[in-house]
Structure formats: C-alpha cells, structure tokens
N, C-alpha and C. Protein backbone atom coordinates (compact mmCIF):
# COMPACT_ATOMS: atom_id res chain seq x y z
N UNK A 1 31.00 -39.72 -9.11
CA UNK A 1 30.84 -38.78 -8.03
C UNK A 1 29.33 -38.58 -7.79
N UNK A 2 28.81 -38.67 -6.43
CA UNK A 2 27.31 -38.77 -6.07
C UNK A 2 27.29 -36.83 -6.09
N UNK A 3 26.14 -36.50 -6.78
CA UNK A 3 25.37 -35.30 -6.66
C UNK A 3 24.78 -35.18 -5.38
N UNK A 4 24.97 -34.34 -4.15
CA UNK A 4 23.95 -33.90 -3.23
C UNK A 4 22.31 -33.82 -3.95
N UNK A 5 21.77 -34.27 -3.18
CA UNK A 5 20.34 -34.04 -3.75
C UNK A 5 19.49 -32.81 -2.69
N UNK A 6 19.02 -32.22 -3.42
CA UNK A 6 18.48 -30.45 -3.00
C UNK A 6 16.87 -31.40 -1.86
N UNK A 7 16.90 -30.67 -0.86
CA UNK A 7 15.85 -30.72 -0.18
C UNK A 7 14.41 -30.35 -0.85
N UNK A 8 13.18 -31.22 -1.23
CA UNK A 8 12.19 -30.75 -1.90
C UNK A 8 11.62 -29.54 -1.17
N UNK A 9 10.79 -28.53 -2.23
CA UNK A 9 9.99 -27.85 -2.08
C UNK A 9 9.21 -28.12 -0.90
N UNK A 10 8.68 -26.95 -0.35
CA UNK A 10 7.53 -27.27 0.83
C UNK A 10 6.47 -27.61 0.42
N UNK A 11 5.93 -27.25 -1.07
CA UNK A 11 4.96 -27.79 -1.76
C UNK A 11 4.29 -29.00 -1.87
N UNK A 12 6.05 -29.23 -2.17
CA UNK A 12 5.60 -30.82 -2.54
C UNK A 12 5.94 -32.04 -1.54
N UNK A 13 6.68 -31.71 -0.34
CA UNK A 13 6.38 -32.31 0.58
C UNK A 13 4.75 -32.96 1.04
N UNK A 14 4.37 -34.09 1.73
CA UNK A 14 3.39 -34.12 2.46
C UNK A 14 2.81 -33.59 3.16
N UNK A 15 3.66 -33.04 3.94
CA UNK A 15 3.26 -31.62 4.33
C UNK A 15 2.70 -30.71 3.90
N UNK A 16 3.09 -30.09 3.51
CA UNK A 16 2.63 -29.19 3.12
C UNK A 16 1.54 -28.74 1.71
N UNK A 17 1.56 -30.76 0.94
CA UNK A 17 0.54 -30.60 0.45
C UNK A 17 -1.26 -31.13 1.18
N UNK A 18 -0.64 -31.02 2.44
CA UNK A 18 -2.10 -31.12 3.63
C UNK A 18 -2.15 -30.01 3.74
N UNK A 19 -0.82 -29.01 3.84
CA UNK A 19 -1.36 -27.80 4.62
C UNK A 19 -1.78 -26.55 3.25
N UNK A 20 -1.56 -27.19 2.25
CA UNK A 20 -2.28 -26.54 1.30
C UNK A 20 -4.24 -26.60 1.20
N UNK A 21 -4.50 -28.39 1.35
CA UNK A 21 -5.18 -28.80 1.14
C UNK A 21 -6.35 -28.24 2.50
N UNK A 22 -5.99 -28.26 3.51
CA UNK A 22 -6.32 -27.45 4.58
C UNK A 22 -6.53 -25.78 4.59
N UNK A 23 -5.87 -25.48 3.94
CA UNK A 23 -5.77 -24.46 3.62
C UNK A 23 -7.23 -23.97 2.53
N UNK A 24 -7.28 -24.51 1.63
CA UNK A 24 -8.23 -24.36 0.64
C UNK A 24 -10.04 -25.03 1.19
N UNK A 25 -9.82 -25.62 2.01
CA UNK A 25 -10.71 -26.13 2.68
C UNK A 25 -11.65 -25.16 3.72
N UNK A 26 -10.52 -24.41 4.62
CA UNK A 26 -10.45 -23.71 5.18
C UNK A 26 -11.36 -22.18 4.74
N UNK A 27 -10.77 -21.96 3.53
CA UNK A 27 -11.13 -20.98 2.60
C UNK A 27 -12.51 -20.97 2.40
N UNK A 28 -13.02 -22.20 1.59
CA UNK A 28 -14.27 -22.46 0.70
C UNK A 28 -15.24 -22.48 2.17
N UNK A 29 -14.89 -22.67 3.10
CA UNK A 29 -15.54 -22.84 4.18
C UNK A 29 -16.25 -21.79 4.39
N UNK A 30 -14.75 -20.29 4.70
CA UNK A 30 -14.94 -19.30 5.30
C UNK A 30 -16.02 -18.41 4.40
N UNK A 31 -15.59 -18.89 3.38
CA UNK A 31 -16.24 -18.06 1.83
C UNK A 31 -17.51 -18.17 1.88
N UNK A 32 -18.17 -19.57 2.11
CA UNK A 32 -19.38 -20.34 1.62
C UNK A 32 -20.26 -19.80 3.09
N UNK A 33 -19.85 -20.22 4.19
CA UNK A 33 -20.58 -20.04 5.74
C UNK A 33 -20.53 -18.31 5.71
N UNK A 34 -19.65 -17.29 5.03
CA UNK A 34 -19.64 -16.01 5.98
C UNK A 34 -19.69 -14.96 4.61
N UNK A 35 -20.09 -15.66 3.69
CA UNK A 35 -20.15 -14.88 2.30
C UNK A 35 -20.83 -13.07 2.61
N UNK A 36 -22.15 -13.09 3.30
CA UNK A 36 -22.29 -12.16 3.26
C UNK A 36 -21.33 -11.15 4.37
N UNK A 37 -20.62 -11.51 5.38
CA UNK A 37 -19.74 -10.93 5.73
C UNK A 37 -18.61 -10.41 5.13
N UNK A 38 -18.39 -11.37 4.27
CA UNK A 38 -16.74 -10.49 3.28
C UNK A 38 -17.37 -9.65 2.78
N UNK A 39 -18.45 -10.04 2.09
CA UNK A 39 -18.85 -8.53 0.81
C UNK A 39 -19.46 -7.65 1.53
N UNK A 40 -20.13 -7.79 2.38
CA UNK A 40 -19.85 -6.24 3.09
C UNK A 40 -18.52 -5.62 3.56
N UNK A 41 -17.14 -6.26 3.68
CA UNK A 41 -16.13 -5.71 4.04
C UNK A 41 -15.11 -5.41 2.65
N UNK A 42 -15.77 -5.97 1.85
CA UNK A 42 -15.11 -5.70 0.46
C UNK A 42 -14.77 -4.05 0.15
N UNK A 43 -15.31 -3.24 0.40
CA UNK A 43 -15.17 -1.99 0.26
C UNK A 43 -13.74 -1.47 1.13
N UNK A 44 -13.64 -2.03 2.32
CA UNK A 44 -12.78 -1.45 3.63
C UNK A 44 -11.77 -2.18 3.07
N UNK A 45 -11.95 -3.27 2.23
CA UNK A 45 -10.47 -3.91 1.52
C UNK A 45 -10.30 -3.12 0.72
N UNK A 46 -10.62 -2.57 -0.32
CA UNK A 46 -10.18 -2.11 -1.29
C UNK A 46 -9.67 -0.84 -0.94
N UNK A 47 -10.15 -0.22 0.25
CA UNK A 47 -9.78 1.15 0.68
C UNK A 47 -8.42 0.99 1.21
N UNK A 48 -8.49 -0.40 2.10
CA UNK A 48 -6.93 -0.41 2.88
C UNK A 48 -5.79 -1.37 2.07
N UNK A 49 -5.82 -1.57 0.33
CA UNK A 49 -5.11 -2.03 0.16
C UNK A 49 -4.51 -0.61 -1.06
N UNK A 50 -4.77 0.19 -1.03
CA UNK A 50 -4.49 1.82 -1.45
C UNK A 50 -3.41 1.67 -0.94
N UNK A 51 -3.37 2.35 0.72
CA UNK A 51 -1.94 2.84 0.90
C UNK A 51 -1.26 1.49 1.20
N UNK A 52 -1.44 0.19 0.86
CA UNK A 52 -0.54 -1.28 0.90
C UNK A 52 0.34 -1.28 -0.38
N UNK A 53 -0.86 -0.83 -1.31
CA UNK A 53 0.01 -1.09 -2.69
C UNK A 53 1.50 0.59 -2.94
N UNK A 54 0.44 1.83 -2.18
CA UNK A 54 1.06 2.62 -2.28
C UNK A 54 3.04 2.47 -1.26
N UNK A 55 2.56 2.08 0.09
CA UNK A 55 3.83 1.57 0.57
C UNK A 55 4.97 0.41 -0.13
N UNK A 56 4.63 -0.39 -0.68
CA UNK A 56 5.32 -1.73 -1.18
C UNK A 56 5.38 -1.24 -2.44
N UNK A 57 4.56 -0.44 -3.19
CA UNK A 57 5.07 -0.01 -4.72
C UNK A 57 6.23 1.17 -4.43
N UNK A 58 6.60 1.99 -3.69
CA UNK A 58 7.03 2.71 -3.26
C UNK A 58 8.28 2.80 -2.45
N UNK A 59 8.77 1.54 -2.42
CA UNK A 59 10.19 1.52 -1.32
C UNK A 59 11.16 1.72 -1.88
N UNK A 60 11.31 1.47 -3.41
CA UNK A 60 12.87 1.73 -3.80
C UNK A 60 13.25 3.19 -3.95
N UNK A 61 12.17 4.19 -3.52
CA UNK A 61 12.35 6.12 -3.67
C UNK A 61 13.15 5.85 -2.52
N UNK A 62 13.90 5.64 -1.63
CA UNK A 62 14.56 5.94 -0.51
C UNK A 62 15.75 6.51 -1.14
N UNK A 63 16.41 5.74 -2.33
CA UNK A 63 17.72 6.24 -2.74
C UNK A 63 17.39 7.23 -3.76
N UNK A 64 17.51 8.44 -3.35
CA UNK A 64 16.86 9.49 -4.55
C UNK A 64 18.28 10.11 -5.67
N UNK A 65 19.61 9.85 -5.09
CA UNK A 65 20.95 10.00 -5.79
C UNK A 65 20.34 9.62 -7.03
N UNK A 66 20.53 8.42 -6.96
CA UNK A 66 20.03 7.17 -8.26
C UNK A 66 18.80 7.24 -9.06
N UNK A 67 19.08 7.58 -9.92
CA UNK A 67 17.69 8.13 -10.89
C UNK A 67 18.05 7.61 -12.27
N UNK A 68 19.37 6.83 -11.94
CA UNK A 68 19.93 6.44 -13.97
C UNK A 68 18.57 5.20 -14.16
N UNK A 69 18.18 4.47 -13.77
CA UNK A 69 17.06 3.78 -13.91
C UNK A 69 15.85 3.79 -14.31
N UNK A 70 15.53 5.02 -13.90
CA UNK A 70 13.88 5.46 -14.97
C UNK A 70 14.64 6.34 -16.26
N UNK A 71 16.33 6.38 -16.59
CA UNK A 71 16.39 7.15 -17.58
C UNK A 71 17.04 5.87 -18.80
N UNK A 72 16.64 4.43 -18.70
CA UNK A 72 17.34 3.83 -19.68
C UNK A 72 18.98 3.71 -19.37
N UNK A 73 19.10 3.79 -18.21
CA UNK A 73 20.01 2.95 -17.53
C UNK A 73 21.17 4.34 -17.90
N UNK A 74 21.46 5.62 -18.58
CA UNK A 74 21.85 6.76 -19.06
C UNK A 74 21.91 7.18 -17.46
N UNK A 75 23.02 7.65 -17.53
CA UNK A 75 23.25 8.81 -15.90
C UNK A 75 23.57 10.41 -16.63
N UNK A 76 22.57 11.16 -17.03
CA UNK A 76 22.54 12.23 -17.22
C UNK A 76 22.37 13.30 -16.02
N UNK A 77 22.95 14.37 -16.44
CA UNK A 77 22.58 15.16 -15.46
C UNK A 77 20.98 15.80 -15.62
N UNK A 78 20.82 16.56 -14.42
CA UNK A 78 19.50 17.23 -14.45
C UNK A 78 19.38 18.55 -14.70
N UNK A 79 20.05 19.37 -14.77
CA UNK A 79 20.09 21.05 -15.38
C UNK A 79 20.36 20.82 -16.96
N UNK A 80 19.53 21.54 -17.14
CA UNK A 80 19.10 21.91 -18.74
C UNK A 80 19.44 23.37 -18.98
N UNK A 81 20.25 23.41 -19.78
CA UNK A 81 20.88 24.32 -20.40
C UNK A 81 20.02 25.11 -21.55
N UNK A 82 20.00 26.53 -21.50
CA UNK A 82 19.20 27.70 -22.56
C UNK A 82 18.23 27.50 -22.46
C-alpha cells in the first residue's frame, strides 16, 4: 500500500528558501545602510512593545468562570471560611 506523501515545508521548498535568503539580505542591508536610524527608534520599540506583550500575554482573562488552572488544575471554591 503506497503512503500519501505530506507536502514539504515552506522552508524547505525553493521557494521559500530564496525568500528566506532575501529576506536576510534584505535585513543586513536595512541594518548596515540605516543603523543609526533604528537605534534612535529603539526606545519607541521598547515602549510600544509594553502594551503588545501586555495584549497577547493577556487574552486567555476573557473566561474569568475558569480559574481551576492557576490553582493546579483543583476547582476550589473562593470563600474562605472563619
């Protein structure tokens, strides 16, 4: 019986190891020709990746029911008694 064979990675296609290679090219370019431009914007990155990390670290609070997860997987209640 013949195995289907899985479509390769985009990686490792030809493709896409140009458009890697382009890619990195691209980079060392932008890096090397405009260096002193990033590091002066280095600051405004670090400021606007605050509320990036704060949004994307932050999406699974929507379901607030569900709290057995930060307790060791335990579904206790929350009133404490005496």
């Amino acid at each position: 019986m013949e195995q289907p064979h899985a479509a390769p990675s985009f990686r490792k296609t030809p493709f896409g190891i140009a458009a890697a290679l382009l890619a990195v090219a691209v980079s060392a370019y932008l890096y090397l020709a405009h260096k002193d431009h990033l590091l002066a914007l280095l600051p405004f990155a670090l400021l606007a990746a605050c509320p990036l990390m704060h949004l994307f670290m932050h999406r699974d609070h929507s379901r607030h029911g569900d709290h057995s997860q930060h307790r060791g997987g335990e579904d206790r209640d929350d009133t404490r008694s005496g």
